[in-house]
PDB file of N, CA and C in Angstrom:
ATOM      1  N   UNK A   1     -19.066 -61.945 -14.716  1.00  0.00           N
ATOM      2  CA  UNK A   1     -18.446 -61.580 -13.452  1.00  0.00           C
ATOM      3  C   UNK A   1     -17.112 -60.881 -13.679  1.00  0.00           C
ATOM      4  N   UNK A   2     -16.314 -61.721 -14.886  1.00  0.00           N
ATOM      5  CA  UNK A   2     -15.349 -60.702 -14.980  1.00  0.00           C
ATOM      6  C   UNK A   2     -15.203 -59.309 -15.145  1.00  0.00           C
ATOM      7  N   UNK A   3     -16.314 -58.927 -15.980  1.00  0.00           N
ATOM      8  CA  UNK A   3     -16.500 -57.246 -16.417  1.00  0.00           C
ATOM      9  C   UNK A   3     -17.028 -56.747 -15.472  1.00  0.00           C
ATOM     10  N   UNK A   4     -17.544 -57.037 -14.285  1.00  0.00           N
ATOM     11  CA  UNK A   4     -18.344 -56.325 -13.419  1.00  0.00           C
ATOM     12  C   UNK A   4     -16.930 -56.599 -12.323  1.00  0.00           C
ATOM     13  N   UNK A   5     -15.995 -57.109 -12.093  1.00  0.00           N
ATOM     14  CA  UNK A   5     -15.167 -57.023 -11.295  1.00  0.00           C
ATOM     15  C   UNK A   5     -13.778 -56.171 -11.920  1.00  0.00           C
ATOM     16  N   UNK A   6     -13.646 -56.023 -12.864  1.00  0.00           N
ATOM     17  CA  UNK A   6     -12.413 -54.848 -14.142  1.00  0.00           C
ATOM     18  C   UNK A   6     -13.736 -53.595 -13.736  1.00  0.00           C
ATOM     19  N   UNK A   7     -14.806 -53.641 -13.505  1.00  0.00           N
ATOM     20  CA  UNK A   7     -15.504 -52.053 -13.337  1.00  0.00           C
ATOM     21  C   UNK A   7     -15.250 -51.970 -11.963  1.00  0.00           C
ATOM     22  N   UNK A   8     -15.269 -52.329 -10.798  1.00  0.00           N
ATOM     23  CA  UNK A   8     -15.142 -52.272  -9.840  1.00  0.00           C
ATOM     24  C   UNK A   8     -13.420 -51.823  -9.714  1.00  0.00           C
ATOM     25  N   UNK A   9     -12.476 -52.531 -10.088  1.00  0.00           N
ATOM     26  CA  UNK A   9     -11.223 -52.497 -10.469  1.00  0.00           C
ATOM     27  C   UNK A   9     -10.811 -50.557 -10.937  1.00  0.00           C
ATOM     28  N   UNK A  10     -11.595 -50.611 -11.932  1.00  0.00           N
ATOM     29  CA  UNK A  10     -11.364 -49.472 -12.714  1.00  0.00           C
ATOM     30  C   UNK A  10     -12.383 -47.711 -11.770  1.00  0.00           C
ATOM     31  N   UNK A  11     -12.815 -48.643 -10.669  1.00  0.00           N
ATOM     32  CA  UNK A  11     -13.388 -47.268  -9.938  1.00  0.00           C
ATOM     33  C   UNK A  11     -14.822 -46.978 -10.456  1.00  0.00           C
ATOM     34  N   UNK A  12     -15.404 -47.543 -11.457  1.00  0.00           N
ATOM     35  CA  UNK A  12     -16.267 -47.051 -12.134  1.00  0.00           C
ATOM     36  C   UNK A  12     -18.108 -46.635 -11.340  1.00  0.00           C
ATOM     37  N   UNK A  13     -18.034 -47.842 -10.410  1.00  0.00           N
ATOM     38  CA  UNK A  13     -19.359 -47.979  -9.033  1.00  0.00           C
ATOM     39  C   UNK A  13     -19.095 -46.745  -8.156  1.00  0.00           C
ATOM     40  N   UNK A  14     -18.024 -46.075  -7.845  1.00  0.00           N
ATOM     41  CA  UNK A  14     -17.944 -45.072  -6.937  1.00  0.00           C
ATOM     42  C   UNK A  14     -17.307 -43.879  -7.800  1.00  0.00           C
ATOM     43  N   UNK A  15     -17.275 -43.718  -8.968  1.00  0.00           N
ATOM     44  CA  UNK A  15     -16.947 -42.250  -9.427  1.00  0.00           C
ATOM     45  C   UNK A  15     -18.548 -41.010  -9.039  1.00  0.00           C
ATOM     46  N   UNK A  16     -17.856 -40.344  -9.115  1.00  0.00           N
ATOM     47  CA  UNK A  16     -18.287 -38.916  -8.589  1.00  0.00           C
ATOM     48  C   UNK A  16     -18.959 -38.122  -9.675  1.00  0.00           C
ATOM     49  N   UNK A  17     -20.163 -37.905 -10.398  1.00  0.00           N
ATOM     50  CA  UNK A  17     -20.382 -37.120 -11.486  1.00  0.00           C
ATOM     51  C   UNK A  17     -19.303 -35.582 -11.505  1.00  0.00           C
ATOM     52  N   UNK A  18     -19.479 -35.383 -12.848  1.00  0.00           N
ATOM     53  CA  UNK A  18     -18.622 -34.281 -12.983  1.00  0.00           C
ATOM     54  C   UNK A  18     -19.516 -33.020 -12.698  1.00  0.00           C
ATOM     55  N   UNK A  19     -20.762 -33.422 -12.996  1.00  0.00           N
ATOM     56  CA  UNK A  19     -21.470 -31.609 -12.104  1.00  0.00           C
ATOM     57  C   UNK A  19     -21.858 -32.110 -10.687  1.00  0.00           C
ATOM     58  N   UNK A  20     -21.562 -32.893 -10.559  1.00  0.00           N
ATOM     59  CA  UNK A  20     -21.126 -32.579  -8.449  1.00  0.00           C
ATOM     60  C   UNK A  20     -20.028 -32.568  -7.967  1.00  0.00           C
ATOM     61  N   UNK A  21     -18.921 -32.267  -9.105  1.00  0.00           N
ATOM     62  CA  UNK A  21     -17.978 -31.753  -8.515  1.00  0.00           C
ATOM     63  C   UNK A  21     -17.470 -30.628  -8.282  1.00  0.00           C
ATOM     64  N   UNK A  22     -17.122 -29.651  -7.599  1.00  0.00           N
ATOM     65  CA  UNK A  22     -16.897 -28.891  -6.824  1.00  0.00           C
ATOM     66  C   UNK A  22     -15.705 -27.897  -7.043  1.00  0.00           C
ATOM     67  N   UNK A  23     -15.332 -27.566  -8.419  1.00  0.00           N
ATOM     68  CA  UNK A  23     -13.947 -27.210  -8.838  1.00  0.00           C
ATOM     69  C   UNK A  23     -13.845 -25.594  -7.986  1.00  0.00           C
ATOM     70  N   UNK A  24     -12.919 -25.007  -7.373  1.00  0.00           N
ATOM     71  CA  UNK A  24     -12.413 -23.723  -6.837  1.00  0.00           C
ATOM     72  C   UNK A  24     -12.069 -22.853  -8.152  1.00  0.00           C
ATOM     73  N   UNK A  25     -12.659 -21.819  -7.767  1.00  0.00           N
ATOM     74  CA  UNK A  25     -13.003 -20.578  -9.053  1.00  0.00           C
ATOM     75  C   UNK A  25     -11.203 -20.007  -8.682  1.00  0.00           C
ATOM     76  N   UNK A  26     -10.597 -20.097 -10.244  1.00  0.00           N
ATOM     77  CA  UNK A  26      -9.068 -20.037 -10.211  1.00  0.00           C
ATOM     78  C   UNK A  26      -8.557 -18.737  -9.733  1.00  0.00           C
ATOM     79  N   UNK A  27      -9.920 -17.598 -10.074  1.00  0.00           N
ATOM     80  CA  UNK A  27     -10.092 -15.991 -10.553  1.00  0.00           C
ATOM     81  C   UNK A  27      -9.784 -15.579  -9.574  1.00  0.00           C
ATOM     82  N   UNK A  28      -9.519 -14.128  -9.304  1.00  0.00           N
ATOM     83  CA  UNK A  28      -8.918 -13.464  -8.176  1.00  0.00           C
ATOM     84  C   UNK A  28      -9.915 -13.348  -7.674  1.00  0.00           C
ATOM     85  N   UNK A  29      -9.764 -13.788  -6.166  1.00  0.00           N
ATOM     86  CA  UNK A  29     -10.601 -13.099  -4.759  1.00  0.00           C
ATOM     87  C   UNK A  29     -10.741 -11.541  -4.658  1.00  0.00           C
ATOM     88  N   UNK A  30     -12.242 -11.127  -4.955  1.00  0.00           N
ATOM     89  CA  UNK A  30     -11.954  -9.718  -4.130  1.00  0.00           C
ATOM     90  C   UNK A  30     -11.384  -9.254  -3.046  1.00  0.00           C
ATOM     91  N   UNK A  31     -11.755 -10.211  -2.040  1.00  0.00           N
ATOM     92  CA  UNK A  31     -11.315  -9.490  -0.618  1.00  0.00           C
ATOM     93  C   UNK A  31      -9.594  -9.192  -0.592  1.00  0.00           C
ATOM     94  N   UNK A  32      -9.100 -10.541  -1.134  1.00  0.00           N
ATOM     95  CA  UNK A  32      -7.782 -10.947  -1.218  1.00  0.00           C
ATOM     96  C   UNK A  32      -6.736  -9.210  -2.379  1.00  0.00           C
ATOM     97  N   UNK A  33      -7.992  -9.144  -3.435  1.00  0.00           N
ATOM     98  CA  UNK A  33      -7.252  -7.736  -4.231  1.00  0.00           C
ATOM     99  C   UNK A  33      -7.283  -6.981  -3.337  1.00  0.00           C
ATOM    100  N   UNK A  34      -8.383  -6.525  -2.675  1.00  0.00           N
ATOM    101  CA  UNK A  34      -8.334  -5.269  -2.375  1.00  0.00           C
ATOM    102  C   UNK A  34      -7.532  -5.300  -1.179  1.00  0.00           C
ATOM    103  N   UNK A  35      -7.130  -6.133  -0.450  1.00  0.00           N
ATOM    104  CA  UNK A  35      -6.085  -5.950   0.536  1.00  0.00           C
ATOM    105  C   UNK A  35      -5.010  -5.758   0.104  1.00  0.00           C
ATOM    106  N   UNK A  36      -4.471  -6.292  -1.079  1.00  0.00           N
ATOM    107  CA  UNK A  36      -3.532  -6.525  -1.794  1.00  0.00           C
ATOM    108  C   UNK A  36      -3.552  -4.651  -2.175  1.00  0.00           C
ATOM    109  N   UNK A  37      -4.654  -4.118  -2.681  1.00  0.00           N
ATOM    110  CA  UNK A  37      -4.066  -3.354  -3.571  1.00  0.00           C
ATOM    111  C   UNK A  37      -4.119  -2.006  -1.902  1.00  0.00           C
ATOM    112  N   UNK A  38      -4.556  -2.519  -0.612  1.00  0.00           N
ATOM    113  CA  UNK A  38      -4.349  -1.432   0.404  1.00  0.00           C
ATOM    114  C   UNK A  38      -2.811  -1.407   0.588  1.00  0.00           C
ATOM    115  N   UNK A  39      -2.407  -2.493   1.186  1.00  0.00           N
ATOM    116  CA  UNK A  39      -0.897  -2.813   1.337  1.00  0.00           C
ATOM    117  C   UNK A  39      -0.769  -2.651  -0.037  1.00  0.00           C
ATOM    118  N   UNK A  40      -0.223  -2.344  -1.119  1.00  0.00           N
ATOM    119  CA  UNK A  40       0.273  -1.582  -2.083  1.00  0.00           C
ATOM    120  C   UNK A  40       0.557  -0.243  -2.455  1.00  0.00           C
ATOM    121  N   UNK A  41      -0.871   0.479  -1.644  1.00  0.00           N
ATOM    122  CA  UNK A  41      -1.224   2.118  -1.973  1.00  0.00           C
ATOM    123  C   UNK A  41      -0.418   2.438  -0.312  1.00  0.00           C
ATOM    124  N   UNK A  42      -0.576   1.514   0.397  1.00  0.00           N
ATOM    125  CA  UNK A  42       0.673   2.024   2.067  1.00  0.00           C
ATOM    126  C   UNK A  42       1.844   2.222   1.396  1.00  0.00           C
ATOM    127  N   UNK A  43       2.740   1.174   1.072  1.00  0.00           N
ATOM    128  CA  UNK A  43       3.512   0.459   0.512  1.00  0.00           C
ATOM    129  C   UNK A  43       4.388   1.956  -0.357  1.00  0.00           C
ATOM    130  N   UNK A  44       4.021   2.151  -1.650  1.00  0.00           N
ATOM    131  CA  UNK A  44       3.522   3.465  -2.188  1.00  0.00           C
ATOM    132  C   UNK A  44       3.953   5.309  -1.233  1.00  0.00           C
ATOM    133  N   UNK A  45       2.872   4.828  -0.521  1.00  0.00           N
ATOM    134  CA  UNK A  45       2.578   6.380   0.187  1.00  0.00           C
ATOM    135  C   UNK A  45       4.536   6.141   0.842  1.00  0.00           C
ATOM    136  N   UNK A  46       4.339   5.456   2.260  1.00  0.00           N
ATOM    137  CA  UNK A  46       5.917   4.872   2.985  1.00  0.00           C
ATOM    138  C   UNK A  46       6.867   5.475   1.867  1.00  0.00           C
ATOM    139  N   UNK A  47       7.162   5.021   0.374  1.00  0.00           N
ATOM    140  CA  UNK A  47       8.184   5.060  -0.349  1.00  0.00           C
ATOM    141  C   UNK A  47       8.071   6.428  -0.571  1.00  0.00           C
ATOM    142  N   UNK A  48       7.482   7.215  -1.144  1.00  0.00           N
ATOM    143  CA  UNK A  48       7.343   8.447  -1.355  1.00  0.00           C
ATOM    144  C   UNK A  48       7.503   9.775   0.294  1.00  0.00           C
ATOM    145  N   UNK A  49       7.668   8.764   0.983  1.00  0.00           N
ATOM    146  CA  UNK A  49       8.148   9.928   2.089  1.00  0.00           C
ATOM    147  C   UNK A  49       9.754   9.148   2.640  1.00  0.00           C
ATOM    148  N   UNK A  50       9.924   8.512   1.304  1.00  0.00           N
ATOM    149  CA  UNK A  50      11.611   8.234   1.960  1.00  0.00           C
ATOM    150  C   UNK A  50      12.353   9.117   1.308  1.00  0.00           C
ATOM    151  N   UNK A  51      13.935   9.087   2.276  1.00  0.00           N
ATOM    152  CA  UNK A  51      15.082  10.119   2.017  1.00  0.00           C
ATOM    153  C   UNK A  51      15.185   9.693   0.243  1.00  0.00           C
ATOM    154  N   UNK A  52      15.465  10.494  -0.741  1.00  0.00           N
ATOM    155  CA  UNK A  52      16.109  10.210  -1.993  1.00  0.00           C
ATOM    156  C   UNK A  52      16.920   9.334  -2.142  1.00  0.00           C
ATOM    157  N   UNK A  53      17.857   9.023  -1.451  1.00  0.00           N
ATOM    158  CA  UNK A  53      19.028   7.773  -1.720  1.00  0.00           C
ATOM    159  C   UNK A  53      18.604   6.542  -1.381  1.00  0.00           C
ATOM    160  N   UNK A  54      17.416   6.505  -0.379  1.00  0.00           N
ATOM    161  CA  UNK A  54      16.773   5.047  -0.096  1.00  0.00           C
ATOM    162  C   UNK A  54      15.706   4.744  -1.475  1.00  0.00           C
ATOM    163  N   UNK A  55      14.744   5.906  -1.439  1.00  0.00           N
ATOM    164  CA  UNK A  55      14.146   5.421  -2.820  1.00  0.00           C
ATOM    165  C   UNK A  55      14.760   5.656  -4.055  1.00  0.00           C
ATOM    166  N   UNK A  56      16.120   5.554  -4.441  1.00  0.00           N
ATOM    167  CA  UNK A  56      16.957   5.707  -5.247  1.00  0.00           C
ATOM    168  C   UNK A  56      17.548   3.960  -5.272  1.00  0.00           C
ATOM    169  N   UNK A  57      17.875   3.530  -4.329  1.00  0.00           N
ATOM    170  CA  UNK A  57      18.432   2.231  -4.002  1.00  0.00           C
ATOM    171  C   UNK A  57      17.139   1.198  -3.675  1.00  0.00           C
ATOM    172  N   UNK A  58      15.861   1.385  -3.694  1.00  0.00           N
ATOM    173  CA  UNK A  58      14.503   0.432  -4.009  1.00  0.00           C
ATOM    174  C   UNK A  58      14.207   0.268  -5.416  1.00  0.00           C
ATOM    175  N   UNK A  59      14.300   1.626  -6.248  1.00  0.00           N
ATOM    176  CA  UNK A  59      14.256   1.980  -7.626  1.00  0.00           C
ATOM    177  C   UNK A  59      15.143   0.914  -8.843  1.00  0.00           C
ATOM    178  N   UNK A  60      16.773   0.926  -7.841  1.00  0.00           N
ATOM    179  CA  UNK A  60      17.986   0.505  -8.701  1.00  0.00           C
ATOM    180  C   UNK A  60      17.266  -0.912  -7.924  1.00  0.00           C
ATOM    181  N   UNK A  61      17.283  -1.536  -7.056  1.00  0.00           N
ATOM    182  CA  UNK A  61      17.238  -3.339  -6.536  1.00  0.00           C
ATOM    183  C   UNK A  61      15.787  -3.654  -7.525  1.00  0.00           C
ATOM    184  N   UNK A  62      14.704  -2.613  -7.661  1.00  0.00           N
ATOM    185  CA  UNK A  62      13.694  -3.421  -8.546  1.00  0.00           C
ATOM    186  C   UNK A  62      13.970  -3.344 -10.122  1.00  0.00           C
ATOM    187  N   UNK A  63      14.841  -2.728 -10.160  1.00  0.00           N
ATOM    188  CA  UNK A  63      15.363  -2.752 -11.973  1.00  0.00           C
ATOM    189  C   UNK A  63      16.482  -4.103 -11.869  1.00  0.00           C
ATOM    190  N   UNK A  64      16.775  -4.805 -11.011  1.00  0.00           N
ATOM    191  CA  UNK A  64      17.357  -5.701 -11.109  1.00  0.00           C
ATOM    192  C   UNK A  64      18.898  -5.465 -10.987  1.00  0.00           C
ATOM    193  N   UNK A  65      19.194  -4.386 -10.564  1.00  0.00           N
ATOM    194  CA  UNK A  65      20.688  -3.972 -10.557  1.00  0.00           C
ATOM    195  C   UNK A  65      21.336  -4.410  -9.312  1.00  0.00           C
ATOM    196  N   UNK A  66      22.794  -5.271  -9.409  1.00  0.00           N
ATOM    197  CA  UNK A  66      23.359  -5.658  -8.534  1.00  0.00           C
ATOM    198  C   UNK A  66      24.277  -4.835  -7.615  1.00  0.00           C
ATOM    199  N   UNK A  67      24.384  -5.246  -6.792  1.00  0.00           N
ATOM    200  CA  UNK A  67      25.090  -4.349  -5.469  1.00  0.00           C
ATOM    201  C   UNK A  67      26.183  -3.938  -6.612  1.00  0.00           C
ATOM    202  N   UNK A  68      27.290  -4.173  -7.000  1.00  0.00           N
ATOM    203  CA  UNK A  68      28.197  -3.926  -7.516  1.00  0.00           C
ATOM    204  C   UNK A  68      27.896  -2.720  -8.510  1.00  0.00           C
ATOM    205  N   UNK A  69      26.580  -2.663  -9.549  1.00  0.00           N
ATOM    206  CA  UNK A  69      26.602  -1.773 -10.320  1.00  0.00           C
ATOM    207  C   UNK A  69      26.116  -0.561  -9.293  1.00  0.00           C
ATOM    208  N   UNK A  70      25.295  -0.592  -8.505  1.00  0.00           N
ATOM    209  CA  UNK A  70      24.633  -0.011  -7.591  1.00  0.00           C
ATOM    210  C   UNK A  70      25.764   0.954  -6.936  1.00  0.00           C
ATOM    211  N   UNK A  71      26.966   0.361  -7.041  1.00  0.00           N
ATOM    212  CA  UNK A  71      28.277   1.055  -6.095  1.00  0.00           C
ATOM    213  C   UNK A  71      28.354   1.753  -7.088  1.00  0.00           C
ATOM    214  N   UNK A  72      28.856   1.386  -8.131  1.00  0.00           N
ATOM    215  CA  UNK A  72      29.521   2.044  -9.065  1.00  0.00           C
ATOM    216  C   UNK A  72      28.459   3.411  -9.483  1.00  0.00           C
ATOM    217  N   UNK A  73      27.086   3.485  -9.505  1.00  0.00           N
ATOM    218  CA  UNK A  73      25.940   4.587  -9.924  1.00  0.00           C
ATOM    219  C   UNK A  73      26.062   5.113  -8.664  1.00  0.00           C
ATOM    220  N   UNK A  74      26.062   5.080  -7.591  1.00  0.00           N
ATOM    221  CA  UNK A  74      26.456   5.983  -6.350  1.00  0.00           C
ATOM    222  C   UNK A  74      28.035   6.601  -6.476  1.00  0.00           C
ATOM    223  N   UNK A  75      28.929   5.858  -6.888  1.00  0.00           N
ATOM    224  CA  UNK A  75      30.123   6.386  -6.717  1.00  0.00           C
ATOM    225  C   UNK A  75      31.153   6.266  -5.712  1.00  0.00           C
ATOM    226  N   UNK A  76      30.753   4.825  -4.879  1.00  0.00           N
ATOM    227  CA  UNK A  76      31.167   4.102  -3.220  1.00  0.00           C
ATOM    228  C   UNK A  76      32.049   3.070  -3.486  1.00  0.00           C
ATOM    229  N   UNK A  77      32.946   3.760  -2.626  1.00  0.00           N
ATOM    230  CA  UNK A  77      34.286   3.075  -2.935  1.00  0.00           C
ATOM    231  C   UNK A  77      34.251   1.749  -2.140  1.00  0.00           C
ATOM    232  N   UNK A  78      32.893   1.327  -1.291  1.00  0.00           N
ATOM    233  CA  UNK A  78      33.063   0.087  -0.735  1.00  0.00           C
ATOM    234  C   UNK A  78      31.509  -0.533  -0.807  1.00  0.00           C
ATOM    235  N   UNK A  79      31.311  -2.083  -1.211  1.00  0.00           N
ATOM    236  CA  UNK A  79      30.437  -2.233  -1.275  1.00  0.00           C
ATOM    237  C   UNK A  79      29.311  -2.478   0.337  1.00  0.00           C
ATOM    238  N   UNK A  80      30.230  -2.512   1.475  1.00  0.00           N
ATOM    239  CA  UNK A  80      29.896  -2.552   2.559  1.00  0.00           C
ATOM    240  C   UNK A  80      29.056  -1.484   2.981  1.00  0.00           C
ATOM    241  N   UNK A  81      29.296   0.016   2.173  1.00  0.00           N
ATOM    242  CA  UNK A  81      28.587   0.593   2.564  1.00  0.00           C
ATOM    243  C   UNK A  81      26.930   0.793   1.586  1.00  0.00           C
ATOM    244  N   UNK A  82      27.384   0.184   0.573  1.00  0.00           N
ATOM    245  CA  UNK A  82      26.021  -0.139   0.029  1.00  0.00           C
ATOM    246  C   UNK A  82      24.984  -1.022   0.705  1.00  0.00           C
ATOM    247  N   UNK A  83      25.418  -2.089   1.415  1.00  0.00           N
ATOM    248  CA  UNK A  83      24.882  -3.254   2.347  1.00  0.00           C
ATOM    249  C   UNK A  83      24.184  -2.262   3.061  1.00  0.00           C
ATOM    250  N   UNK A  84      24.914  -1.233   3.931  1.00  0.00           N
ATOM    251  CA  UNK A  84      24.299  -0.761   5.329  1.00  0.00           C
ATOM    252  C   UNK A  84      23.080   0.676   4.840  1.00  0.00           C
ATOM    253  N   UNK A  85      23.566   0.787   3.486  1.00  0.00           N
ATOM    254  CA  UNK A  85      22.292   1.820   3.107  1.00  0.00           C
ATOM    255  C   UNK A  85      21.391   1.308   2.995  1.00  0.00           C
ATOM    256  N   UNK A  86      21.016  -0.070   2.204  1.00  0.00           N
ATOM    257  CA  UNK A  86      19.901  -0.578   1.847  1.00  0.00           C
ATOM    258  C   UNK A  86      19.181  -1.450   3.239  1.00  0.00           C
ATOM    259  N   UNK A  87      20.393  -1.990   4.381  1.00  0.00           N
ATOM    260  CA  UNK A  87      19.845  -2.049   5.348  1.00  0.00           C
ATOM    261  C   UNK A  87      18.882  -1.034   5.983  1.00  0.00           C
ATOM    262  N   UNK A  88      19.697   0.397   6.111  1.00  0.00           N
ATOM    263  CA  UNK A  88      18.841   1.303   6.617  1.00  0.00           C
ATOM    264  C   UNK A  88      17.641   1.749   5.832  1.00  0.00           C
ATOM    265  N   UNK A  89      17.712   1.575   4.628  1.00  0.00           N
ATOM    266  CA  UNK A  89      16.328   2.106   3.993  1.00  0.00           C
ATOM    267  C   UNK A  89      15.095   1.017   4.099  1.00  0.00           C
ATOM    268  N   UNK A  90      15.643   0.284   4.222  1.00  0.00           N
ATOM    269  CA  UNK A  90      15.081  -0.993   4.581  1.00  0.00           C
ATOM    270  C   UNK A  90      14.335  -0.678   6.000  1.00  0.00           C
ATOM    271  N   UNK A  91      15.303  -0.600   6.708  1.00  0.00           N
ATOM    272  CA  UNK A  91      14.415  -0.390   8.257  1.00  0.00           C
ATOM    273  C   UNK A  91      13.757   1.018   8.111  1.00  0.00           C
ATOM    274  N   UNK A  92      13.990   2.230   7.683  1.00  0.00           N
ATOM    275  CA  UNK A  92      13.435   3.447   7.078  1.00  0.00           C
ATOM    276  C   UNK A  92      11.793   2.910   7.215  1.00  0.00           C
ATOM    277  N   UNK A  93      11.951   2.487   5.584  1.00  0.00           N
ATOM    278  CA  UNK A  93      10.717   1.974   5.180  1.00  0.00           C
ATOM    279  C   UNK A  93       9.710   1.275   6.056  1.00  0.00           C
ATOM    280  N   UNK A  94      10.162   0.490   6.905  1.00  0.00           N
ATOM    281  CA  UNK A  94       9.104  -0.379   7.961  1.00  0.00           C
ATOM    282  C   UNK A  94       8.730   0.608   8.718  1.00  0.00           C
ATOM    283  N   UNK A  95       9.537   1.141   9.647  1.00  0.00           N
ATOM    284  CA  UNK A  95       9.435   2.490  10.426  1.00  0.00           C
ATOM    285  C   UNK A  95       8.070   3.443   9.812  1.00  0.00           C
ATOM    286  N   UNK A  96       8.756   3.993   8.247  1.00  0.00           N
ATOM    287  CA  UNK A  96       7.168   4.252   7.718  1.00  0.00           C
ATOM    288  C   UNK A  96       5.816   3.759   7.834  1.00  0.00           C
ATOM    289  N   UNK A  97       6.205   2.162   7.301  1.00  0.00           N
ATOM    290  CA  UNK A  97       4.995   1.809   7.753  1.00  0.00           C
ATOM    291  C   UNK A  97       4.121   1.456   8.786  1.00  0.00           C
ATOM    292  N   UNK A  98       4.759   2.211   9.745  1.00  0.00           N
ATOM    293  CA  UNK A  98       4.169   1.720  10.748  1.00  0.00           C
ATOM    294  C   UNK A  98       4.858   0.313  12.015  1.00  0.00           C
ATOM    295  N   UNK A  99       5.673  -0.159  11.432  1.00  0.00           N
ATOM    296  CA  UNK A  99       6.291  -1.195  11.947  1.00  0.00           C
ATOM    297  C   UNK A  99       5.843  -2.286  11.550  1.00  0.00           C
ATOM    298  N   UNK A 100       4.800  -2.556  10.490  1.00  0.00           N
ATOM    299  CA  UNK A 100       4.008  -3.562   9.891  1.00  0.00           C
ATOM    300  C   UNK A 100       3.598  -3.835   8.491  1.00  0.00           C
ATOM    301  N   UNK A 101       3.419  -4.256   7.653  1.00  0.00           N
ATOM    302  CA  UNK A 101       2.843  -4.684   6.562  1.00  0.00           C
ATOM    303  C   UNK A 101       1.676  -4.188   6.205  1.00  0.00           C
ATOM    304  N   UNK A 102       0.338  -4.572   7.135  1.00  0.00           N
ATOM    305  CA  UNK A 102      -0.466  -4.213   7.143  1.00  0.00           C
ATOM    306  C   UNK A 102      -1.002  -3.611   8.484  1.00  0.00           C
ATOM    307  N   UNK A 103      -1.968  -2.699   8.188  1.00  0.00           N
ATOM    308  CA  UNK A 103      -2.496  -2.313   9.417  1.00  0.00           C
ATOM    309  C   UNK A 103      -3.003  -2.978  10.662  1.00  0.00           C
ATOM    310  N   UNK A 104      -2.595  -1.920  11.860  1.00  0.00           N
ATOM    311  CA  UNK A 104      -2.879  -3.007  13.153  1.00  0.00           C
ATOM    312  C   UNK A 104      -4.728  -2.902  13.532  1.00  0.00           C
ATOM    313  N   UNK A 105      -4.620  -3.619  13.910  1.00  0.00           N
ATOM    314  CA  UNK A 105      -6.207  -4.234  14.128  1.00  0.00           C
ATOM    315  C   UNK A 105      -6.096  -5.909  13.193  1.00  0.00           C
ATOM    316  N   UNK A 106      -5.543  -5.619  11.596  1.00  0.00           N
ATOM    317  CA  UNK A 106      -5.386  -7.050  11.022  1.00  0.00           C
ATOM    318  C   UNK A 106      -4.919  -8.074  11.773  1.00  0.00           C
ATOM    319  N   UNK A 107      -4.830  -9.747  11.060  1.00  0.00           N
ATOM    320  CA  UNK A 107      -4.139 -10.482  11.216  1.00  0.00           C
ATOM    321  C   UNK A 107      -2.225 -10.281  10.730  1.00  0.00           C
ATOM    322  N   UNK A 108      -1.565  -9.382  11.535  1.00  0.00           N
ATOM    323  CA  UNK A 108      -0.426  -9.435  10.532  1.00  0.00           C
ATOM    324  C   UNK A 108       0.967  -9.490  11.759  1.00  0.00           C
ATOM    325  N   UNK A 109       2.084  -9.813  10.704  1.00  0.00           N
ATOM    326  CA  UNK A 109       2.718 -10.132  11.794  1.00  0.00           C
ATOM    327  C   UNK A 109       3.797  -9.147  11.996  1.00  0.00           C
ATOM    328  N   UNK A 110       4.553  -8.552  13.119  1.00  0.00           N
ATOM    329  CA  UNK A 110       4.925  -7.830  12.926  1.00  0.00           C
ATOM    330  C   UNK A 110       6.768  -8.030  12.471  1.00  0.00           C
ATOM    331  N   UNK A 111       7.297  -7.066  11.993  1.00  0.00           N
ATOM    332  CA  UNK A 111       8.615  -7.354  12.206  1.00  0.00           C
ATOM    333  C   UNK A 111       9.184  -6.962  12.829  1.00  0.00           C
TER     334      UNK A 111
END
């Protein structure tokens, strides 16, 4: 009785075989890439029809460069006005896209 109550104890009467279990495939979702790679190729197109100094200042923030060096490679004697460029390229860019992320008809939200 003792060993049949340490198996009970230990879960052993209600474990779950391991090929009926049910593991989620880790691998990338198609549906999930290829949305991924639409909003990317938008994403893309948007940047390539911005003014030079906005995709100049997306270019310098994804190389990791801080507002400060960012002043100094423009040549701006205040960093305030670096704030309000990247604000505006910022709103630029949405404007490009449409006002959205992804296309309307999707689930998406707008900003």
């Amino acid at each position: 009785m003792g060993g049949r109550r340490k198996a009970v104890r230990r879960g052993e009467y209600n474990q779950v075989s391991l090929d009926d279990l049910q593991v989620p495939d880790s691998g990338p979702n198609p549906g999930v890439e290829a949305e991924r790679k639409q909003i990317l190729a938008r994403l893309m197109e948007a940047i390539d029809r911005l003014a030079p100094r906005c995709r100049q200042l997306f270019l310098w923030k994804l190389e990791g460069k801080r507002l400060r060096e960012i002043q100094k490679l423009f040549g701006v004697s205040s960093i305030n006005t670096i704030y309000t460029w990247i604000f505006g390229a910022e709103r630029e860019l949405l404007e490009k896209m449409d006002g959205q992320w992804k296309r309307s008809g999707d689930a998406a939200e707008r900003y």
